[in-house]
PDB file of N, CA and C in Angstrom:
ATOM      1  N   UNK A   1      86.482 179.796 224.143  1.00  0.00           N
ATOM      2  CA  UNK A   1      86.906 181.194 224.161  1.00  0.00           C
ATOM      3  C   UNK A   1      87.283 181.595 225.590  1.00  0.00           C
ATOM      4  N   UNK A   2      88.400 182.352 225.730  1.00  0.00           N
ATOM      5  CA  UNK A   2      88.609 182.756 226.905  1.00  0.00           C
ATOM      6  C   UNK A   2      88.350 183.606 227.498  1.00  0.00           C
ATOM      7  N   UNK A   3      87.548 183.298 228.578  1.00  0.00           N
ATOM      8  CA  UNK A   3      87.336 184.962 229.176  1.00  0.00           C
ATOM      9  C   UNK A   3      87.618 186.141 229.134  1.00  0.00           C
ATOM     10  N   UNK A   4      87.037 187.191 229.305  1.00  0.00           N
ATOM     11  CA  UNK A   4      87.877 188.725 228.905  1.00  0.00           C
ATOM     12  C   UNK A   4      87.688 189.136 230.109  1.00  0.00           C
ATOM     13  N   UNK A   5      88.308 190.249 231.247  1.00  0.00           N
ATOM     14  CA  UNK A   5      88.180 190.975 232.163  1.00  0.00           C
ATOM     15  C   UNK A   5      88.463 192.174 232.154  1.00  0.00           C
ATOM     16  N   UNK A   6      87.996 192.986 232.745  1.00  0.00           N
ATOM     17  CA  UNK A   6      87.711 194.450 232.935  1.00  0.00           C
ATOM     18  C   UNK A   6      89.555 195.173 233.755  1.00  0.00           C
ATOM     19  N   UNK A   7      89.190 194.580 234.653  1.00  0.00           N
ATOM     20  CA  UNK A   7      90.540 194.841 235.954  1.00  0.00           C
ATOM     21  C   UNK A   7      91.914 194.110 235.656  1.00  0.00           C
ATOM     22  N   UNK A   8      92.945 195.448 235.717  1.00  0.00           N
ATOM     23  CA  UNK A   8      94.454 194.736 235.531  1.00  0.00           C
ATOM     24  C   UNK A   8      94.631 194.985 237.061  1.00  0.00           C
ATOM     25  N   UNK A   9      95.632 193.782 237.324  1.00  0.00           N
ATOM     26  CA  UNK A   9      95.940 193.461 238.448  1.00  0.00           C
ATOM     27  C   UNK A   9      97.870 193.356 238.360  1.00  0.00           C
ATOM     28  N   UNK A  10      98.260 193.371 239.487  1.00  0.00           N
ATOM     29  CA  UNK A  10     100.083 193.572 239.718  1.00  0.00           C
ATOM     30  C   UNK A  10     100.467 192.472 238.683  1.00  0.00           C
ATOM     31  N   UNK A  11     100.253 191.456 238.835  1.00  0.00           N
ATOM     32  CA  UNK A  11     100.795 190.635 237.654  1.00  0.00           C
ATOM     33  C   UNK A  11     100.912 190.632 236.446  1.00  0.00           C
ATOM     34  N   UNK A  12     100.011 191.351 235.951  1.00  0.00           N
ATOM     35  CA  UNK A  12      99.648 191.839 234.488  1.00  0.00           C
ATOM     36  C   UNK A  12     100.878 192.846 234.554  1.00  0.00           C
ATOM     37  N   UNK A  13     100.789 193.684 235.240  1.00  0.00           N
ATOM     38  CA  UNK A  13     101.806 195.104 235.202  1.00  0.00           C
ATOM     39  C   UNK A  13     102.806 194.218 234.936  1.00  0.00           C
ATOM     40  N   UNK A  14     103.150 193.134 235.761  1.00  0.00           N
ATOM     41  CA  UNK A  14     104.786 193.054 236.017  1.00  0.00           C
ATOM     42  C   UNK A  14     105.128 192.414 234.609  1.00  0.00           C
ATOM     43  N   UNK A  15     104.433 191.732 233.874  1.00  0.00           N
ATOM     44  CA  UNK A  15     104.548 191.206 232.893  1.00  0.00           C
ATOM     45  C   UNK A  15     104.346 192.128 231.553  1.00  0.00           C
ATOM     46  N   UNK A  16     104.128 193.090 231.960  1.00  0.00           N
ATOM     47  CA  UNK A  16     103.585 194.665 230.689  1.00  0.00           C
ATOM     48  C   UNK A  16     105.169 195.006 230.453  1.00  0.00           C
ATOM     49  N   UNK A  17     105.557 195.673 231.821  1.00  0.00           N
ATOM     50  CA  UNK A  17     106.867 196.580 232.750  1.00  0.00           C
ATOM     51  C   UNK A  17     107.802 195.750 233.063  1.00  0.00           C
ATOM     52  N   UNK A  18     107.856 194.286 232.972  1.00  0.00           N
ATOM     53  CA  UNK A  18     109.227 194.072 233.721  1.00  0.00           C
ATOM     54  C   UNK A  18     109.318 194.484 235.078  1.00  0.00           C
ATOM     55  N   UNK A  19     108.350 195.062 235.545  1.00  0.00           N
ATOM     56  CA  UNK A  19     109.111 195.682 236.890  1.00  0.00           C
ATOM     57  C   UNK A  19     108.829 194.735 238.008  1.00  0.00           C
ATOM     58  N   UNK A  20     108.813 194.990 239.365  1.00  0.00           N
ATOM     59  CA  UNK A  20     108.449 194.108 240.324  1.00  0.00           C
ATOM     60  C   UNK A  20     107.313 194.366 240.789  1.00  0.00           C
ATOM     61  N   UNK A  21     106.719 193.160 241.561  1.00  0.00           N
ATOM     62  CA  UNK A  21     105.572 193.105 242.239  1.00  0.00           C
ATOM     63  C   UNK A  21     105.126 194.499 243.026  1.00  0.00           C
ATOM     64  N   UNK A  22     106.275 194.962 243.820  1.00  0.00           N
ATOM     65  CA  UNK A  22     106.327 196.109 244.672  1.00  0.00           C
ATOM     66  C   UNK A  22     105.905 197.070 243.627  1.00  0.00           C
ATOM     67  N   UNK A  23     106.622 196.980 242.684  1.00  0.00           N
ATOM     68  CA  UNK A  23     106.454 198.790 241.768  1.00  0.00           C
ATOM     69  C   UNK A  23     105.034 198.437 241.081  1.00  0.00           C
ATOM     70  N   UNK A  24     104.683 197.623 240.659  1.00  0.00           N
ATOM     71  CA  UNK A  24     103.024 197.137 240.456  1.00  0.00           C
ATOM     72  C   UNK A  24     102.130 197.864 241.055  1.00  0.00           C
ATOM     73  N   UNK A  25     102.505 197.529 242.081  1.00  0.00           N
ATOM     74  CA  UNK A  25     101.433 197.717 243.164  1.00  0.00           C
ATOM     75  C   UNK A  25     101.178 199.202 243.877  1.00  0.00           C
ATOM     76  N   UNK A  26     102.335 199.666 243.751  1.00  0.00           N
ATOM     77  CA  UNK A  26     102.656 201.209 243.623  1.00  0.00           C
ATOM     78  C   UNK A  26     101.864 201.945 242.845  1.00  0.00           C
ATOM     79  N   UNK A  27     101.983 201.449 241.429  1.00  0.00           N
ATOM     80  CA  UNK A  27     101.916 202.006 240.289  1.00  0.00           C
ATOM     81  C   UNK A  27     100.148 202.231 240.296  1.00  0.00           C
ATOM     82  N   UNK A  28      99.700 201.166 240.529  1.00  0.00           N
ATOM     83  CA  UNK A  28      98.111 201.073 240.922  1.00  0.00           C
ATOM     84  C   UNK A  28      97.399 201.765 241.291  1.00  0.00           C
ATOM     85  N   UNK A  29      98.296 202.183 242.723  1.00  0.00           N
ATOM     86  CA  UNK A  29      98.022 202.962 244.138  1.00  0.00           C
ATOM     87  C   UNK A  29      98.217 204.762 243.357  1.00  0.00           C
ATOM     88  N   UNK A  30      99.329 204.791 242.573  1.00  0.00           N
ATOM     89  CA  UNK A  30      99.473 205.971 241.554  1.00  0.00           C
ATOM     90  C   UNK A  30      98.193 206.593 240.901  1.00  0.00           C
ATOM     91  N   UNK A  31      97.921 205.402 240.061  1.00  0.00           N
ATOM     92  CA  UNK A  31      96.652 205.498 239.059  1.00  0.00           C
ATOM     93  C   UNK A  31      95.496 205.998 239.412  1.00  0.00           C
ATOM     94  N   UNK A  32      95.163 205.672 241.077  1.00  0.00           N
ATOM     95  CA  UNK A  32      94.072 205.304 241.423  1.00  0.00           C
ATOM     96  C   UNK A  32      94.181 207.126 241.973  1.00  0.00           C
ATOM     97  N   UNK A  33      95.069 207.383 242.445  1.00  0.00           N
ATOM     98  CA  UNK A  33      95.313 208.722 243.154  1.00  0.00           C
ATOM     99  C   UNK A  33      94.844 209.769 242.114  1.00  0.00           C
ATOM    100  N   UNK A  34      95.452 209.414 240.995  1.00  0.00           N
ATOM    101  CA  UNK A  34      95.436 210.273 239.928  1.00  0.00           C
ATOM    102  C   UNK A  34      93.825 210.345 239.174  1.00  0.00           C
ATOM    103  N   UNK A  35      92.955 209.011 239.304  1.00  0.00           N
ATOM    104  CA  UNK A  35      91.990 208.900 238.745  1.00  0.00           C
ATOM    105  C   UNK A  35      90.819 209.915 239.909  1.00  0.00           C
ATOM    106  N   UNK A  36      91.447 209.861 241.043  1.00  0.00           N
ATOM    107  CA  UNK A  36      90.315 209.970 242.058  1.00  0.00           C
ATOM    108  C   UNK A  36      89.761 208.879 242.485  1.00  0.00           C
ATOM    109  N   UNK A  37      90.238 207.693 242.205  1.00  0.00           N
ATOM    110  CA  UNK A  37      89.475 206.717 242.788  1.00  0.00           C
ATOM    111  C   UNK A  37      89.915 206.400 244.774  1.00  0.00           C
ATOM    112  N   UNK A  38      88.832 205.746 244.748  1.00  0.00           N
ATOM    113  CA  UNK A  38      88.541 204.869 246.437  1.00  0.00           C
ATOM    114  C   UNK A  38      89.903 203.966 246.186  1.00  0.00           C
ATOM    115  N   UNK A  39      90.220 203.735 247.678  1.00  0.00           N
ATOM    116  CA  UNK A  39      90.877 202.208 247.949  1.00  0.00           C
ATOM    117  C   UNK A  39      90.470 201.411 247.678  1.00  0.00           C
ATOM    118  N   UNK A  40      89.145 201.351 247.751  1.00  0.00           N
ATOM    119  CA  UNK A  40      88.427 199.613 247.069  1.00  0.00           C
ATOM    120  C   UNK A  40      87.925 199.669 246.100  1.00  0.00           C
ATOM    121  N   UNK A  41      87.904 200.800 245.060  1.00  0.00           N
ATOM    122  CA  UNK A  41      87.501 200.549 243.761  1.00  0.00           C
ATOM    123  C   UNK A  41      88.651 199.938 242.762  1.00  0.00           C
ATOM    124  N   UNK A  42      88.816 199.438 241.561  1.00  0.00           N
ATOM    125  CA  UNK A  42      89.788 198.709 241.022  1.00  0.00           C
ATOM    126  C   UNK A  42      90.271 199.337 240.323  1.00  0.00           C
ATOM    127  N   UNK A  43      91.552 199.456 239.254  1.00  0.00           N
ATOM    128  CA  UNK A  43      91.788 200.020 237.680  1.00  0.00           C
ATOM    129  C   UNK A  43      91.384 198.735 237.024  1.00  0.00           C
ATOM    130  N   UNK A  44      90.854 199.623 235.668  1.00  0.00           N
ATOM    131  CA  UNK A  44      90.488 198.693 234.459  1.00  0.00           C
ATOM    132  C   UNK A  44      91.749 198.455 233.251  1.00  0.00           C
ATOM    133  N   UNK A  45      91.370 198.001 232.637  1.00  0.00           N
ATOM    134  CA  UNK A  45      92.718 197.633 231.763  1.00  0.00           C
ATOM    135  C   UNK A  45      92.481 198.547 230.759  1.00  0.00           C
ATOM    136  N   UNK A  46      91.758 199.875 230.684  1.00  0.00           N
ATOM    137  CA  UNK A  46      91.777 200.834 229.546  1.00  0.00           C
ATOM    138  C   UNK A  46      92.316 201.841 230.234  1.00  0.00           C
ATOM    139  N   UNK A  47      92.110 201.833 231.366  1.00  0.00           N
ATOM    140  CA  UNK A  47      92.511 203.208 232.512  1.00  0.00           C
ATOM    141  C   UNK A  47      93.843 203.089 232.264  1.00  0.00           C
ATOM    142  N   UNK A  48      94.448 201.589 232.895  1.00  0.00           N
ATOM    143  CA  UNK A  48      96.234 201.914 232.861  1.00  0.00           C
ATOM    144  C   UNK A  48      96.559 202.055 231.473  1.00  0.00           C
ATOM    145  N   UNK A  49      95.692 201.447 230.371  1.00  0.00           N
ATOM    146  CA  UNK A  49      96.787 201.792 229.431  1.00  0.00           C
ATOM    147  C   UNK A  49      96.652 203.688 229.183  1.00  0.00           C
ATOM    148  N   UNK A  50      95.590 204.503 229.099  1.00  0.00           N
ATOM    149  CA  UNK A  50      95.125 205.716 229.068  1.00  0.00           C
ATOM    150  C   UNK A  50      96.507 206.112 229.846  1.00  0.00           C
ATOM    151  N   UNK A  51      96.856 206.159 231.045  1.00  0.00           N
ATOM    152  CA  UNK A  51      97.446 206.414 232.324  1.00  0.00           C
ATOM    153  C   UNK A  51      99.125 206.180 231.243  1.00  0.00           C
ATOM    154  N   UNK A  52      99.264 205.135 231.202  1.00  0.00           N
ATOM    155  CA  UNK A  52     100.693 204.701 230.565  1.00  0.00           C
ATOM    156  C   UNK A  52     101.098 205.609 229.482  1.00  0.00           C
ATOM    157  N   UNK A  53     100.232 205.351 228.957  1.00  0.00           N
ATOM    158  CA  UNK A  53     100.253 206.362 227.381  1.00  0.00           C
ATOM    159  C   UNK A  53     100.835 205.149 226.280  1.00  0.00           C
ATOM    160  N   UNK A  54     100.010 203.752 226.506  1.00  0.00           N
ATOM    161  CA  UNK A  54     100.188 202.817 225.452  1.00  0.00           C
ATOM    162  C   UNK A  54      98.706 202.313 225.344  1.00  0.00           C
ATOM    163  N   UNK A  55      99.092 201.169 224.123  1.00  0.00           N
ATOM    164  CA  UNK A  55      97.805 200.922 222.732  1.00  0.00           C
ATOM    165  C   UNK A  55      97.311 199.925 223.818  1.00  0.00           C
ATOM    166  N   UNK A  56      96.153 199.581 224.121  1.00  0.00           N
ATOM    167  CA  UNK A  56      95.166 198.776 224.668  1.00  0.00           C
ATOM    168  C   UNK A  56      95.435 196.873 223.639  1.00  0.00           C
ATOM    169  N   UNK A  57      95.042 197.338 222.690  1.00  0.00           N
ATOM    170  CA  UNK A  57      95.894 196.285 221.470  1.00  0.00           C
ATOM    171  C   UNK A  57      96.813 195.751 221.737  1.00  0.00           C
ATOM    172  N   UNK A  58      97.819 196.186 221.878  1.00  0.00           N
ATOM    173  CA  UNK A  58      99.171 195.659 222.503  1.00  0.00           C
ATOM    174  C   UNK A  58      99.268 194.677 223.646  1.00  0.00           C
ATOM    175  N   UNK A  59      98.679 195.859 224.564  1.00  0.00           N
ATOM    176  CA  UNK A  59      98.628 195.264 225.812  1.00  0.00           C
ATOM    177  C   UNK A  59      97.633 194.182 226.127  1.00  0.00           C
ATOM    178  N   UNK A  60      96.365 193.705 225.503  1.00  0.00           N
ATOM    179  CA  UNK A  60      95.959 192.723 225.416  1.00  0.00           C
ATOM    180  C   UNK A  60      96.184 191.562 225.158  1.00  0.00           C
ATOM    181  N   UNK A  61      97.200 191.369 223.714  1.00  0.00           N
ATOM    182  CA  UNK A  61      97.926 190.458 223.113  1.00  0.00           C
ATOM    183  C   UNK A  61      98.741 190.145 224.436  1.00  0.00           C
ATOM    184  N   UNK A  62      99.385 190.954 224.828  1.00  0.00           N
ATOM    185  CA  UNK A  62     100.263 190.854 226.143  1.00  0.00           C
ATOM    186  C   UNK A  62     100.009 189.838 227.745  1.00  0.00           C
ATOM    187  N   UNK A  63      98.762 190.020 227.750  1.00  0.00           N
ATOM    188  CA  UNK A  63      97.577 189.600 228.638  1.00  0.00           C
ATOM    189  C   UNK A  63      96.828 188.537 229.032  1.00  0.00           C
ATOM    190  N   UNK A  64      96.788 188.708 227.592  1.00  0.00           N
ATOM    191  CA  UNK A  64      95.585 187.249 227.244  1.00  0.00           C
ATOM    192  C   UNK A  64      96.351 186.098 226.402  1.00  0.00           C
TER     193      UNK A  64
END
């Protein structure tokens, strides 16, 4: 069985979005603004999808 993880990271995005590494990483830096979070705390992979306004479901299949 394969591991499951908590934290989406730029690569995941770019592979969600199509978009680039840069807008990833942006997008993060977005989330995190918007959540109130620290610089060194992480997003989870329920936050961005919450944030996106898509199915967690989806985006797992997507993922994993």
């Amino acid at each position: 069985m394969k591991e499951k993880r908590l934290v989406i990271y730029p690569k995941d995005i770019m592979l969600i979005t199509g978009r680039s590494e840069r807008y990833s990483r942006y997008l993060i830096q977005r989330i995190k603004k918007h959540l109130g979070k620290a610089e060194h705390q992480v997003v989870s992979i329920s936050e961005f999808c919450t944030y996106m306004g898509l199915s967690l479901d989806e985006i797992l299949l997507i993922i994993y």
